[in-house]
C-alpha atoms as a PDB file:
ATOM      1  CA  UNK A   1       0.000   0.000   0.000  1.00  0.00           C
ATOM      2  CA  UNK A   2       2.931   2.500   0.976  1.00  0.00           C
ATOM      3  CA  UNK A   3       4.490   2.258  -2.562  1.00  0.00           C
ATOM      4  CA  UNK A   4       0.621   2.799  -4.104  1.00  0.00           C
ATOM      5  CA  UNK A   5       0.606   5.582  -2.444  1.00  0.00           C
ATOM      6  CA  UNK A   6       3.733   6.842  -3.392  1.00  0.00           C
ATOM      7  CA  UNK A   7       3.242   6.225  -7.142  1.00  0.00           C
ATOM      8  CA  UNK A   8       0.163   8.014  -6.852  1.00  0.00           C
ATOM      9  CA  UNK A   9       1.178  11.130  -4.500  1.00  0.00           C
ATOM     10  CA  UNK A  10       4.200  11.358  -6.607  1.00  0.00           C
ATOM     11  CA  UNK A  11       1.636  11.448  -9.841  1.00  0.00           C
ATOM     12  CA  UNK A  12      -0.568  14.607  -8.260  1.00  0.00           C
ATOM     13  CA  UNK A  13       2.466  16.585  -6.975  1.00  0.00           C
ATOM     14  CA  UNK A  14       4.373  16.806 -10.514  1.00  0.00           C
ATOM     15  CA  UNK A  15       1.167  17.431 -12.042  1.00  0.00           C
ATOM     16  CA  UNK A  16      -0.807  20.384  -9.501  1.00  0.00           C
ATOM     17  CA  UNK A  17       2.033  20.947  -7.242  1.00  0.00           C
ATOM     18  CA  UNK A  18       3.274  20.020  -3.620  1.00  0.00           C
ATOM     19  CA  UNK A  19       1.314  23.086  -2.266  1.00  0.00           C
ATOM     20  CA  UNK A  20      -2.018  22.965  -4.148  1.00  0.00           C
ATOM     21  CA  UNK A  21      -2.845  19.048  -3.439  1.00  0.00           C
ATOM     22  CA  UNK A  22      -3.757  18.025   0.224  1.00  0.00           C
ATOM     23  CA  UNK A  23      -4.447  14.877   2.067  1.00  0.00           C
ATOM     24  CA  UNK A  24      -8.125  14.621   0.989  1.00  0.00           C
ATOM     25  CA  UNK A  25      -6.944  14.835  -2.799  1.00  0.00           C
ATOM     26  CA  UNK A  26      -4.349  12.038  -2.829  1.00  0.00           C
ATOM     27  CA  UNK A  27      -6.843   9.748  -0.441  1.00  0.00           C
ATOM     28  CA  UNK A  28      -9.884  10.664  -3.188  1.00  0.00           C
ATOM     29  CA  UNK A  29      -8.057   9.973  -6.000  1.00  0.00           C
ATOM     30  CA  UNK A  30      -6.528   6.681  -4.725  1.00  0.00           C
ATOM     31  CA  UNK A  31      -9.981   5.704  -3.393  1.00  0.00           C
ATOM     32  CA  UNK A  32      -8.883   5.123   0.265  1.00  0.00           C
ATOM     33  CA  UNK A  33      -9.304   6.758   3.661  1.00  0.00           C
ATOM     34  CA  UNK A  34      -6.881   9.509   4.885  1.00  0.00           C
ATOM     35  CA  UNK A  35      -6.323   7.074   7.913  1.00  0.00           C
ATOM     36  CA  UNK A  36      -4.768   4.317   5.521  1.00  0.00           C
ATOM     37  CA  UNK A  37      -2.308   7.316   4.200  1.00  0.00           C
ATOM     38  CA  UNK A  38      -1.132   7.935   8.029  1.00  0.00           C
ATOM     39  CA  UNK A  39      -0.443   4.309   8.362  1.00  0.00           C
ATOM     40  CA  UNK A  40       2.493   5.186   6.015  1.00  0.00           C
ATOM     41  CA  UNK A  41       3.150   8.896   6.305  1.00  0.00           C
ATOM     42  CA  UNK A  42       3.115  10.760   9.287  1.00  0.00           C
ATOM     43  CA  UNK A  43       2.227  13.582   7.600  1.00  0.00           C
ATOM     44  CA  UNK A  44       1.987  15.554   4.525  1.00  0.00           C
ATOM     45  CA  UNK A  45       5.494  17.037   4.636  1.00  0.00           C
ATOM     46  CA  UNK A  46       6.387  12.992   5.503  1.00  0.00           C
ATOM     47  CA  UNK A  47       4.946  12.337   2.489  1.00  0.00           C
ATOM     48  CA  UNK A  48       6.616  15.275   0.153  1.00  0.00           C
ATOM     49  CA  UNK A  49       9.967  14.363   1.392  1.00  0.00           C
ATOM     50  CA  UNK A  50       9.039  10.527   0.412  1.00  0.00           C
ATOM     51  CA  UNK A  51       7.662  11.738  -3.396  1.00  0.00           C
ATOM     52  CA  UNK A  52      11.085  13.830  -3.377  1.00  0.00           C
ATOM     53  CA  UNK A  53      13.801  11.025  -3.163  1.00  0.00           C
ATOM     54  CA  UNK A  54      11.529   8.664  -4.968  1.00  0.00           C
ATOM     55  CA  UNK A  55      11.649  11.083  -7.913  1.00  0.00           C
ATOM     56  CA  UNK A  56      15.446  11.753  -6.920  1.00  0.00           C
ATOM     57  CA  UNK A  57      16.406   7.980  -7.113  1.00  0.00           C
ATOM     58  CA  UNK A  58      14.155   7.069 -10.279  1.00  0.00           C
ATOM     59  CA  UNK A  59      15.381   9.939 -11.967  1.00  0.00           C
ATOM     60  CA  UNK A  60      19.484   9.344 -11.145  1.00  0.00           C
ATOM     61  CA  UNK A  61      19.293   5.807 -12.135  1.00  0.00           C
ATOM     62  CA  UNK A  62      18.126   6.530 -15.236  1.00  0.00           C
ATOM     63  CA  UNK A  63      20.801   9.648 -15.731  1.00  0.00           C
ATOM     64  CA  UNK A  64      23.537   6.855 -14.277  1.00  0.00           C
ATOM     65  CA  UNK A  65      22.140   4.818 -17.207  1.00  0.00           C
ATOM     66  CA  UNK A  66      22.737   7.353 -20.010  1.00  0.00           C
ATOM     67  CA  UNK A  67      25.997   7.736 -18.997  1.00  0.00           C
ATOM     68  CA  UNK A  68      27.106   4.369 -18.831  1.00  0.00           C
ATOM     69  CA  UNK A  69      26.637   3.810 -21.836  1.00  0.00           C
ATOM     70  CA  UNK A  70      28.944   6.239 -22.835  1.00  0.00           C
ATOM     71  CA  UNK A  71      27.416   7.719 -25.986  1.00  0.00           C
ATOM     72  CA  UNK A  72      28.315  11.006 -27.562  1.00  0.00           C
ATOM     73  CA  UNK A  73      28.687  13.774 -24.644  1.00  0.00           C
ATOM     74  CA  UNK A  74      26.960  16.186 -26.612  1.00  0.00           C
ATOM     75  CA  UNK A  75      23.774  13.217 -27.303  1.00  0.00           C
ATOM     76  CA  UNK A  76      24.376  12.127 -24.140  1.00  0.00           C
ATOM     77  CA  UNK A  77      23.631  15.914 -22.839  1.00  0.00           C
ATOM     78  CA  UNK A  78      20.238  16.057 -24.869  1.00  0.00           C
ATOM     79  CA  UNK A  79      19.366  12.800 -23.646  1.00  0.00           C
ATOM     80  CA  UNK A  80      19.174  13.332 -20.326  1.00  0.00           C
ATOM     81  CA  UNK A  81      17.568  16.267 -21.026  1.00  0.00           C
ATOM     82  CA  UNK A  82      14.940  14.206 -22.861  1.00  0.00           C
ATOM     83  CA  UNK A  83      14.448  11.431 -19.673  1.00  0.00           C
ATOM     84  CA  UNK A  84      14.013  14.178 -17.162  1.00  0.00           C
ATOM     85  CA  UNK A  85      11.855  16.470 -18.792  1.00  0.00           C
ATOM     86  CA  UNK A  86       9.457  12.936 -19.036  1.00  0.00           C
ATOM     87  CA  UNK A  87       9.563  12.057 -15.801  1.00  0.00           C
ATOM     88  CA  UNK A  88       9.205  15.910 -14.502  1.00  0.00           C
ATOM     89  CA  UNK A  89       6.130  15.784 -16.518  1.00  0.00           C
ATOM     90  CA  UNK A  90       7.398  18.715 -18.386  1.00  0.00           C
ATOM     91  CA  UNK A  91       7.684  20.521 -14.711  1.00  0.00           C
ATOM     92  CA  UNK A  92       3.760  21.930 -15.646  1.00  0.00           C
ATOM     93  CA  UNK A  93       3.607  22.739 -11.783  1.00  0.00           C
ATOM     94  CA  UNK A  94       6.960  23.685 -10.859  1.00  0.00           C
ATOM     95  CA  UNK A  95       8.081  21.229  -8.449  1.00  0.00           C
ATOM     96  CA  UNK A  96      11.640  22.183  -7.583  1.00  0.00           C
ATOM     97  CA  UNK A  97      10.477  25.574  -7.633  1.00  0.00           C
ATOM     98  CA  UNK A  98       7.770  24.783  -5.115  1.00  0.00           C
ATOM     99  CA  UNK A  99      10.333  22.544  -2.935  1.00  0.00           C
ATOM    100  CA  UNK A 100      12.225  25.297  -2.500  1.00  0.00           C
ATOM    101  CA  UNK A 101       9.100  27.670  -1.174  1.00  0.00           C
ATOM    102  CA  UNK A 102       7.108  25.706   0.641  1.00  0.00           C
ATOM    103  CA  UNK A 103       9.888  22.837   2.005  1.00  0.00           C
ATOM    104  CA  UNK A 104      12.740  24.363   2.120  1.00  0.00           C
ATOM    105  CA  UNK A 105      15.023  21.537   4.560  1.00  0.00           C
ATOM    106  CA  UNK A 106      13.159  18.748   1.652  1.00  0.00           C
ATOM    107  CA  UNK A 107      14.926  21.338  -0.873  1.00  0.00           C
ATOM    108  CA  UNK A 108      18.240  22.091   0.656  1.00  0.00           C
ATOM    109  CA  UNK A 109      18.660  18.145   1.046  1.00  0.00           C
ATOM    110  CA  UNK A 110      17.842  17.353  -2.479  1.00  0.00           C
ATOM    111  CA  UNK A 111      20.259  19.989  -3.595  1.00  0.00           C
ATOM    112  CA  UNK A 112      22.763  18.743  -2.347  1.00  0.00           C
ATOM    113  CA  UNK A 113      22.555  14.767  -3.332  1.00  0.00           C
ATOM    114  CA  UNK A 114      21.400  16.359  -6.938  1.00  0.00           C
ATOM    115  CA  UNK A 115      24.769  18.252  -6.525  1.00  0.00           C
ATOM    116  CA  UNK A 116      27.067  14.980  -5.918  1.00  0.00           C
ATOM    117  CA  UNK A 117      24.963  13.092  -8.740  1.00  0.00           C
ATOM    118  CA  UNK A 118      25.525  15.813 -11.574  1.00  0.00           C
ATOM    119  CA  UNK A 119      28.976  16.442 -10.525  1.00  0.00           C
ATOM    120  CA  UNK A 120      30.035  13.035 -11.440  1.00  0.00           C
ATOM    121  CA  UNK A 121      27.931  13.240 -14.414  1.00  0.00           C
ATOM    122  CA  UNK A 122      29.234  16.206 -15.599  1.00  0.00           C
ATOM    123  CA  UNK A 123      32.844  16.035 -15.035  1.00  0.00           C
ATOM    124  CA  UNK A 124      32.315  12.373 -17.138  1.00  0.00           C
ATOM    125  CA  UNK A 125      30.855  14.000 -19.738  1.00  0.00           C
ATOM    126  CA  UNK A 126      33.549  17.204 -20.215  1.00  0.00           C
ATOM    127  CA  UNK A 127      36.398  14.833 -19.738  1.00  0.00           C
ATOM    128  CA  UNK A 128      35.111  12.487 -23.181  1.00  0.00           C
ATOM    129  CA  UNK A 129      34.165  15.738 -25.149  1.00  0.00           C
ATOM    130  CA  UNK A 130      37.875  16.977 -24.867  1.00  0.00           C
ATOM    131  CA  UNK A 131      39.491  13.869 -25.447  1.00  0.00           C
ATOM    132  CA  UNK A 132      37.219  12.924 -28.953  1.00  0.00           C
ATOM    133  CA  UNK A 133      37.542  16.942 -30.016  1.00  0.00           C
ATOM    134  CA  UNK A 134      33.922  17.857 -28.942  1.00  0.00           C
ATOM    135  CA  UNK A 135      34.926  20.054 -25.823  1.00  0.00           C
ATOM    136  CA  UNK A 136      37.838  23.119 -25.959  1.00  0.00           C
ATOM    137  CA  UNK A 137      41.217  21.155 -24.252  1.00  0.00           C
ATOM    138  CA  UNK A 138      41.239  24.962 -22.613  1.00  0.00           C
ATOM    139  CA  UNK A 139      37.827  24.287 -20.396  1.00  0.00           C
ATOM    140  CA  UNK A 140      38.320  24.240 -16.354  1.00  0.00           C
ATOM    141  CA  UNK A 141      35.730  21.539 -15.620  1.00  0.00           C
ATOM    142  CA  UNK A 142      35.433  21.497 -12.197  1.00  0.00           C
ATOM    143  CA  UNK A 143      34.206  25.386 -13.070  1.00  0.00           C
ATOM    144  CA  UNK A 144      31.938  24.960 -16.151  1.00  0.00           C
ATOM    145  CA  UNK A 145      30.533  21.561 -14.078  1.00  0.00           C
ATOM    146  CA  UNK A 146      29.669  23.802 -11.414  1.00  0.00           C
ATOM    147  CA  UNK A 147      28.364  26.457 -12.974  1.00  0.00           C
ATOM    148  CA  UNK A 148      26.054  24.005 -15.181  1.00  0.00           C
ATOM    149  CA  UNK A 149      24.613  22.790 -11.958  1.00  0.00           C
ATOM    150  CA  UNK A 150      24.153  25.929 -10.525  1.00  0.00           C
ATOM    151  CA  UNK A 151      22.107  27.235 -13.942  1.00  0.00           C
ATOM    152  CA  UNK A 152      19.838  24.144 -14.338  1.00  0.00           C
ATOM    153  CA  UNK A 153      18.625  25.263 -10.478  1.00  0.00           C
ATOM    154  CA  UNK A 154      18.540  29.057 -11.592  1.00  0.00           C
ATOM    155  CA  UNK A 155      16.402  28.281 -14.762  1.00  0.00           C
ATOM    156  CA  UNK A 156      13.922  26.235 -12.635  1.00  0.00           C
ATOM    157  CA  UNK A 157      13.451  29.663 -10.786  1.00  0.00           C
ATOM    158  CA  UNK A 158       9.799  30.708 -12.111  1.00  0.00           C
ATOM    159  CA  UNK A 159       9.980  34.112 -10.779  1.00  0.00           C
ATOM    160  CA  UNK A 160      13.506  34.673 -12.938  1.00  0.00           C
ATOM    161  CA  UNK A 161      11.492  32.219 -15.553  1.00  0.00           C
ATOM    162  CA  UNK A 162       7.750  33.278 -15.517  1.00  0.00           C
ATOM    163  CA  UNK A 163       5.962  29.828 -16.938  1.00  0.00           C
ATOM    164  CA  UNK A 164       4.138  32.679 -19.147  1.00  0.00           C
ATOM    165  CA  UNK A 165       6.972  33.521 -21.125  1.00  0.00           C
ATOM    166  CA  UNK A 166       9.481  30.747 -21.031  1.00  0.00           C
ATOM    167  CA  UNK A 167       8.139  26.978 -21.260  1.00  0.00           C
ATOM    168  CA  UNK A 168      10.712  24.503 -19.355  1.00  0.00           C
ATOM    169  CA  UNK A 169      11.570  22.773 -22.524  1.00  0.00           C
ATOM    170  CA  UNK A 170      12.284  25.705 -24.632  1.00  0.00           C
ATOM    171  CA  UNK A 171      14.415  26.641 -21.095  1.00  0.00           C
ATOM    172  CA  UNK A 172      16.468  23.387 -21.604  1.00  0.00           C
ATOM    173  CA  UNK A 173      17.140  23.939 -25.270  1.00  0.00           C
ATOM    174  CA  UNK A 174      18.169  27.664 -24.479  1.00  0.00           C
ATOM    175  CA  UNK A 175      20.699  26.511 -21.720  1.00  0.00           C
ATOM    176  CA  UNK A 176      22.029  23.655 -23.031  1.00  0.00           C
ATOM    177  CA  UNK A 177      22.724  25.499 -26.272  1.00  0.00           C
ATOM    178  CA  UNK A 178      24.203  28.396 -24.429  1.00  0.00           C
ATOM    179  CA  UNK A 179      26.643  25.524 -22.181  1.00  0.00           C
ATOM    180  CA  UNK A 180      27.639  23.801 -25.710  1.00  0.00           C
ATOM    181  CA  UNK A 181      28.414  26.814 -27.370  1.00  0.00           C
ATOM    182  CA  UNK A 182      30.849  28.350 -25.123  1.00  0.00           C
ATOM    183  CA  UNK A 183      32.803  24.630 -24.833  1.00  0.00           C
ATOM    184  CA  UNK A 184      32.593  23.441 -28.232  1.00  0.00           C
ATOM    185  CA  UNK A 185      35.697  22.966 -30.496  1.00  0.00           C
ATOM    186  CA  UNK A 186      34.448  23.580 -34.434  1.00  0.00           C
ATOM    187  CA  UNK A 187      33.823  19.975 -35.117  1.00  0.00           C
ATOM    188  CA  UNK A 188      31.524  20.051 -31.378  1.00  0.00           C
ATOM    189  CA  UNK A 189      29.598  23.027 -32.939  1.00  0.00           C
ATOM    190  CA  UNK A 190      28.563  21.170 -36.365  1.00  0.00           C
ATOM    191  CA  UNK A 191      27.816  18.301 -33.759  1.00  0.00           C
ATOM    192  CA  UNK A 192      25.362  20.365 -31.588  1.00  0.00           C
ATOM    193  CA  UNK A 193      23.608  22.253 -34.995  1.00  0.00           C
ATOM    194  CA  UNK A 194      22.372  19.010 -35.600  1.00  0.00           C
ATOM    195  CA  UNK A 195      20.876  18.649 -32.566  1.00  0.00           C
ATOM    196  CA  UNK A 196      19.695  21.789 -32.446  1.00  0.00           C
ATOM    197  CA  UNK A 197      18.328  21.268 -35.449  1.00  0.00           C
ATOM    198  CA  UNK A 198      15.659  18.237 -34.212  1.00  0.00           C
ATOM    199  CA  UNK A 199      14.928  19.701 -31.299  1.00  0.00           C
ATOM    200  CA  UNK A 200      12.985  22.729 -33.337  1.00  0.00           C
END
């Protein structure tokens, strides 16, 4: 029952928010009493915190995935992109940006283990783009790998970001053309205009 009711919590929060769906919603829509939900969660911020690394973990297995297989580090960049944006559910409510308002300890916590995750990640990637000719050999990547962390957090911002101007995909594809560009050797730029390319 706990894990239904994670799958299903986890569902409503990346789809109306952490702060817009209560108790009564999630025990509605799963079709069971608010009691049964208590049995499992304490309480509601219990629960966030739950949804949180369950997202967390689902979402860096899959990135851990990606990067094992050790594709292109420019594909490899737009894939991940691809398998988060999917399971963010395009980020229509703003979840990290709500985490960070309403739970801030949940947020500060998440940070951080998102922080060790992409590090790794990161580092992987720039150290493979310079050594096939994709990445400038004159990059400092323990500075562009924390400066790319620190800008996918600051684009998830919706009051820099307003939802009404910028959609979170067309946020990604900004960014992650913006990173590229200002790494990319010549033969990494006619490797990203492709991509760029299918993205539009």
């Amino acid at each position: 029952m706990r894990e239904k009711i994670l799958i299903h919590a986890t569902d409503l929060f990346l789809n109306y928010g952490f702060k817009s769906i209560t108790m009564d919603d999630i025990s509605n829509h799963i079709g069971i009493s608010k009691k049964t939900i208590y049995q499992h969660f304490e309480n509601k911020t219990t629960l966030v915190e739950a949804v949180s690394m369950h997202v967390f973990n689902t979402i860096s297995c899959g990135i851990n995935d990606i990067c094992s297989s050790k594709k292109d580090p420019i594909e490899e960049i737009f894939n991940i992109k691809h398998f988060v944006m999917e399971h963010l559910k395009d980020e229509k409510s703003s979840p990290q940006y709500q985490l960070q308002k309403y739970y801030p300890k949940i947020f500060n916590t998440l940070k951080k283990k998102q922080f060790d995750i992409m590090q790794e990640c990161v580092k992987d990637n720039l150290l493979r783009g310079v050594e096939i000719g994709l990445y400038r050999s004159s990059i400092n990547i323990e500075f562009i790998s924390r400066i790319y962390f620190n800008s996918m957090v600051a684009i998830k911002d919706k009051e820099l970001f307003p939802l009404q101007h910028f959609s979170v995909n067309t946020l990604m594809i900004y960014f992650l053309e913006y990173h590229l560009r200002g790494i990319c050797t010549e033969k990494g730029i006619l490797t990203l205009n492709k991509f760029i390319k299918n993205q539009s």
